[in-house]
C-alpha atoms as a PDB file:
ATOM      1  CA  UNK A   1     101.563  89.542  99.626  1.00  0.00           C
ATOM      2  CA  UNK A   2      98.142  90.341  97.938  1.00  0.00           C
ATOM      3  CA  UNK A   3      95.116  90.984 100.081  1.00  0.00           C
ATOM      4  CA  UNK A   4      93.838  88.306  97.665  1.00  0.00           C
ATOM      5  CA  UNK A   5      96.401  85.977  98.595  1.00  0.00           C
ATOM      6  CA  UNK A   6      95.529  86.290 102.701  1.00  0.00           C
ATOM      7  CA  UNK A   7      91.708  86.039 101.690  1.00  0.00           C
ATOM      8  CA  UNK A   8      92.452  82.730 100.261  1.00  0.00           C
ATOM      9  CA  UNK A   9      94.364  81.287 102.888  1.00  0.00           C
ATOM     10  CA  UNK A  10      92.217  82.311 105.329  1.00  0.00           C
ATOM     11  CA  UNK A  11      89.195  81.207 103.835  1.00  0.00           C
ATOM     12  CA  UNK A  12      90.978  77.653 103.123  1.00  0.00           C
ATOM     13  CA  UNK A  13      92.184  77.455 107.163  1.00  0.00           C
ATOM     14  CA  UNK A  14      88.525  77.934 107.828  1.00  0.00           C
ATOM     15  CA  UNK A  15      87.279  75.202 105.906  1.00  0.00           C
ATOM     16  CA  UNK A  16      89.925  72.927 107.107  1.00  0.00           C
ATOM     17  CA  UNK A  17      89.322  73.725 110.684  1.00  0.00           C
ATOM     18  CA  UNK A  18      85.455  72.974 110.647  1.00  0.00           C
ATOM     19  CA  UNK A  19      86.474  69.501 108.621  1.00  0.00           C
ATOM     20  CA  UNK A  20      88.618  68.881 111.417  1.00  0.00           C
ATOM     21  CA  UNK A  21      85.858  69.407 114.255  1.00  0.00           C
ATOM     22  CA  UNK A  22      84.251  66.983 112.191  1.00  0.00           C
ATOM     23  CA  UNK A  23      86.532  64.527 111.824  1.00  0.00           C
ATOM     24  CA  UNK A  24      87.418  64.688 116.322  1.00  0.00           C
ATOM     25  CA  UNK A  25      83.251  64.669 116.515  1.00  0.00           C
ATOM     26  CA  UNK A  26      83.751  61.469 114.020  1.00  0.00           C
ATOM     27  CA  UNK A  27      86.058  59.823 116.347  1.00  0.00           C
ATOM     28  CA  UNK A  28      84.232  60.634 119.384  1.00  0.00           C
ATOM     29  CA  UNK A  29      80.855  58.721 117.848  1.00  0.00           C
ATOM     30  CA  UNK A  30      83.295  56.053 116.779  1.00  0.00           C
ATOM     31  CA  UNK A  31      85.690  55.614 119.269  1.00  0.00           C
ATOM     32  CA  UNK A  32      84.494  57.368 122.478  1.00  0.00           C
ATOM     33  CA  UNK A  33      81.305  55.471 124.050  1.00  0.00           C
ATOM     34  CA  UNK A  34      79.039  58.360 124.176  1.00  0.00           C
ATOM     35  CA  UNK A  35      76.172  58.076 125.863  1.00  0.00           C
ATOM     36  CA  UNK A  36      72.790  58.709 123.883  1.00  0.00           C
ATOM     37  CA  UNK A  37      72.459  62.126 124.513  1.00  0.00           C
ATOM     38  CA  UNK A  38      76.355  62.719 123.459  1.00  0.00           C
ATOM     39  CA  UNK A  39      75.405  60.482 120.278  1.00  0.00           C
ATOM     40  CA  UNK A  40      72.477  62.457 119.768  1.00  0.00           C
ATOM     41  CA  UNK A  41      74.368  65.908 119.936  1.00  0.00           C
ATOM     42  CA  UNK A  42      77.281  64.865 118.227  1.00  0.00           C
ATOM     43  CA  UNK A  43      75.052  63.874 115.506  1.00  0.00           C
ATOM     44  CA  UNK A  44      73.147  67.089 115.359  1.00  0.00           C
ATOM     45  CA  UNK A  45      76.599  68.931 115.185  1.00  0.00           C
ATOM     46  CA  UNK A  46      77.557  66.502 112.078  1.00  0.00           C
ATOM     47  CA  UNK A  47      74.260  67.962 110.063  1.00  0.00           C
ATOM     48  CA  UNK A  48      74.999  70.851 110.963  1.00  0.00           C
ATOM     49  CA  UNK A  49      78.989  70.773 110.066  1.00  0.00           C
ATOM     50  CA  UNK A  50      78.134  69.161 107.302  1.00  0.00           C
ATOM     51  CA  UNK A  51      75.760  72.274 105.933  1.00  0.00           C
ATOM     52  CA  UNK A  52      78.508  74.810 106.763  1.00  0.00           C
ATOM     53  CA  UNK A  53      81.594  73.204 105.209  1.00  0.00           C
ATOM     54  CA  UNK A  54      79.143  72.898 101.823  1.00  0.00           C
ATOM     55  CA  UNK A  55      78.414  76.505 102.278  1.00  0.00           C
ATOM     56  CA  UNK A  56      81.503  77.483 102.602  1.00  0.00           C
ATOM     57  CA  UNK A  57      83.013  75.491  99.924  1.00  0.00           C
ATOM     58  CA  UNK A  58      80.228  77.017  97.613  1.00  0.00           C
ATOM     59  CA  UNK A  59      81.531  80.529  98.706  1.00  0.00           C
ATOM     60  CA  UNK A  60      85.332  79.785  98.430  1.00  0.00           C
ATOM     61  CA  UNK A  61      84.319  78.672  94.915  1.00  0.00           C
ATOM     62  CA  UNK A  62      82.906  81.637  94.100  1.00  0.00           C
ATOM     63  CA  UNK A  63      85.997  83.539  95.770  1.00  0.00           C
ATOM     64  CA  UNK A  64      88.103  81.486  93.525  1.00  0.00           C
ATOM     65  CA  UNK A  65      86.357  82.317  90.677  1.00  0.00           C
ATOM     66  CA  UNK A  66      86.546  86.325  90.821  1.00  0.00           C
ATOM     67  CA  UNK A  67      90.082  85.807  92.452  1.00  0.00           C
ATOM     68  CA  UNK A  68      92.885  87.260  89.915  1.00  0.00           C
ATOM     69  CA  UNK A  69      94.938  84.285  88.117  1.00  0.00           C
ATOM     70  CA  UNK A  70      98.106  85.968  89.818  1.00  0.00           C
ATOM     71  CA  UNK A  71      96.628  85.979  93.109  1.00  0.00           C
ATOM     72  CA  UNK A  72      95.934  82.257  92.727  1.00  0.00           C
ATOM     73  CA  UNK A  73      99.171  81.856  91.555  1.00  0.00           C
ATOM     74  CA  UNK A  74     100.550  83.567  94.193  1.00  0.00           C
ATOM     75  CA  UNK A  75      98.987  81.550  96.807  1.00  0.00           C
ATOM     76  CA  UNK A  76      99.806  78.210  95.336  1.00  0.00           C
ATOM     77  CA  UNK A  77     103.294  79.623  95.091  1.00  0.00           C
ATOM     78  CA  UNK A  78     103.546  80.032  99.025  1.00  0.00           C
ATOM     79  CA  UNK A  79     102.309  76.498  99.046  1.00  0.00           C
ATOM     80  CA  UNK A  80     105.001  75.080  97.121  1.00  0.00           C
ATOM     81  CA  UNK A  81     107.945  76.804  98.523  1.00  0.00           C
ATOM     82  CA  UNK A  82     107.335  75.702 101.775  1.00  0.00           C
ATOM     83  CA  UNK A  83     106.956  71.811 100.486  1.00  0.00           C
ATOM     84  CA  UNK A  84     109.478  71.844  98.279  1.00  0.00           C
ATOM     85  CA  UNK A  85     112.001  73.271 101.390  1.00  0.00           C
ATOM     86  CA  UNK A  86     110.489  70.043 103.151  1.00  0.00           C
ATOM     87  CA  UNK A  87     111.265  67.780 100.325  1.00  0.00           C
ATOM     88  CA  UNK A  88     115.165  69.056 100.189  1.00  0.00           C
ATOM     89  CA  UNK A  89     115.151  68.112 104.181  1.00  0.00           C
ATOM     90  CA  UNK A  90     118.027  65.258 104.841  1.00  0.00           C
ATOM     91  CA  UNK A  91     116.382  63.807 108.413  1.00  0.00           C
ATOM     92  CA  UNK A  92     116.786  60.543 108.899  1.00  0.00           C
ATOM     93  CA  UNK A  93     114.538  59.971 111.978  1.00  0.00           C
ATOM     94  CA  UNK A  94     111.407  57.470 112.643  1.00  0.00           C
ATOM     95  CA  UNK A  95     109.126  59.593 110.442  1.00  0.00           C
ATOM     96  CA  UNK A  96     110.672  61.554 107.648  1.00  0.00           C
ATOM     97  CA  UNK A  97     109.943  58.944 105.095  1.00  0.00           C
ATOM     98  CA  UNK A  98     106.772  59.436 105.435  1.00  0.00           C
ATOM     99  CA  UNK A  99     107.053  63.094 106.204  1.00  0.00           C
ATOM    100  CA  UNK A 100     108.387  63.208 102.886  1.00  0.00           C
ATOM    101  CA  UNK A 101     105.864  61.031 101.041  1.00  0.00           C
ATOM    102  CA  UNK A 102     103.139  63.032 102.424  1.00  0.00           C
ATOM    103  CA  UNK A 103     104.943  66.616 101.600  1.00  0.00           C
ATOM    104  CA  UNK A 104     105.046  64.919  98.209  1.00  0.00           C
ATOM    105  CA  UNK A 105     101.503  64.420  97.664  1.00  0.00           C
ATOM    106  CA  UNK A 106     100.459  67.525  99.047  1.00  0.00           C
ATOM    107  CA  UNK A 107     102.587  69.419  96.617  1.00  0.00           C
ATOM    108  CA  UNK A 108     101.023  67.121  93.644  1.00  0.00           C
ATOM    109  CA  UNK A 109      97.260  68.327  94.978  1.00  0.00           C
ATOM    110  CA  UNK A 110      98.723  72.067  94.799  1.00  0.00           C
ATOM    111  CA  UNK A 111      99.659  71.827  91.123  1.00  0.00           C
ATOM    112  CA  UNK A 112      96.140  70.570  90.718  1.00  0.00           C
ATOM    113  CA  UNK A 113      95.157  73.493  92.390  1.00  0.00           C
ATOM    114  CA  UNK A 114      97.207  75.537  90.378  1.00  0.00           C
ATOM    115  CA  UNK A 115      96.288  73.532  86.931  1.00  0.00           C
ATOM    116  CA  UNK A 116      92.512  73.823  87.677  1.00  0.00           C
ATOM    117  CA  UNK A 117      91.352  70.753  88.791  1.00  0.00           C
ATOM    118  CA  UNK A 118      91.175  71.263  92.635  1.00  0.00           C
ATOM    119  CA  UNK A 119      90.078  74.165  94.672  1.00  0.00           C
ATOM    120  CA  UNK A 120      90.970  72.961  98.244  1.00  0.00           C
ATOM    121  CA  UNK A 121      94.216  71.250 100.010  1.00  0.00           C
ATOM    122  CA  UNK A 122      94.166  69.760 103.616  1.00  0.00           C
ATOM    123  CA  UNK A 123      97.387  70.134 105.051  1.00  0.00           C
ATOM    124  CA  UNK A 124      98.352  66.763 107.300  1.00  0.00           C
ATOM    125  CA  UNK A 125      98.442  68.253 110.357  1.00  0.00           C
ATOM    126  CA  UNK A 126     100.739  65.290 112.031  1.00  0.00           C
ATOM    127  CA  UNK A 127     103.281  65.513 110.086  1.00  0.00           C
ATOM    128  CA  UNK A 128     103.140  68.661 108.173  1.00  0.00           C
ATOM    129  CA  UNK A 129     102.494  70.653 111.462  1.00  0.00           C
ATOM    130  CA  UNK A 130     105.642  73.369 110.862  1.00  0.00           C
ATOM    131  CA  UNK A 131     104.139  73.780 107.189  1.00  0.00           C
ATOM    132  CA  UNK A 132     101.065  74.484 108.662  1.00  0.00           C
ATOM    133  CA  UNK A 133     102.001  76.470 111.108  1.00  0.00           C
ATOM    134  CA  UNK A 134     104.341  78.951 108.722  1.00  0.00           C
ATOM    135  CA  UNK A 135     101.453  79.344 106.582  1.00  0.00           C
ATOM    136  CA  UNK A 136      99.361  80.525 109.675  1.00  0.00           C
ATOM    137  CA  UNK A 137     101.705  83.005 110.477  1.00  0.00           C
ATOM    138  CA  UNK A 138     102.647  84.322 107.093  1.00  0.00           C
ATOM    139  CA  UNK A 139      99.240  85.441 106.870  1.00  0.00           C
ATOM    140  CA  UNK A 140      98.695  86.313 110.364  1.00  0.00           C
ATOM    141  CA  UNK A 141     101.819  88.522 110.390  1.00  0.00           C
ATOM    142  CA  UNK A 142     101.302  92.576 110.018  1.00  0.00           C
ATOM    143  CA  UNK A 143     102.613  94.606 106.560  1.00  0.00           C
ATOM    144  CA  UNK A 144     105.134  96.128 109.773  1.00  0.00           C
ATOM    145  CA  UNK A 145     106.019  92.759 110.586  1.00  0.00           C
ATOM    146  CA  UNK A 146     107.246  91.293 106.890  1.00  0.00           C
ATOM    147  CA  UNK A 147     111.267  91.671 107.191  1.00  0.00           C
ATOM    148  CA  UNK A 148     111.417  89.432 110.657  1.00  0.00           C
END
């Protein structure tokens, strides 16, 4: 896997991460009676999310930009195995129709990605969780590490 590749992903789990704090501080102003100072903290951390996710969407741009087409490739390739593995899955339980149905979509925002039109892809972390988490640890894992 390119160095390229593992800047990429990393880069992408970072912005999704800080989203995600702001979504749970979201909820917590919505849903979790804070107090005024809490409000007024949670608040603060919002403006301040909110100036860090643009800035690092402006630099992942940039990344993207100066990124080979093959490394791009290559990452929205990883992307796409791993859904379309979900999308052959047979389970029958409560969920996988909509397991499915969101694998689905998520795959249709990586050809975007890989046509041009997007830059970014949130992975559903509720029921996408074990895509998530193979993609952490594909690029977590050590050159050493590759043939486990």
């Amino acid at each position: 896997m390119r160095d390229e590749v593992i800047q990429l992903e990393k880069f992408r789990q970072q912005i999704e991460k800080e989203m995600y704090d702001s979504g749970s501080t979201s909820d917590f102003i919505d849903r979790g009676n804070p107090t005024p100072q809490q409000l007024k903290q949670a608040k603060d951390f919002l403006t301040s999310q909110e100036k860090k996710i643009a800035g690092l969407r402006a630099e992942f741009h940039l990344l993207l930009q100066k990124s080979e087409r093959a490394a791009i490739q290559e990452w929205v390739e990883l992307h796409k195995g791993i859904l379309q593995k979900i999308l052959s899955e047979k389970s029958t339980d409560a969920h996988s129709k909509t397991r499915l149905f969101v694998a689905g979509n998520t795959l249709k925002e990586w050809e975007k990605v890989q046509a041009g039109e997007m830059e970014f892809v949130n992975i559903n972390w509720y029921f996408l969780k074990d895509y998530k988490e193979e993609v952490r640890n594909l690029i977590d894992k050590k050159w050493w590490q590759l043939w486990k």
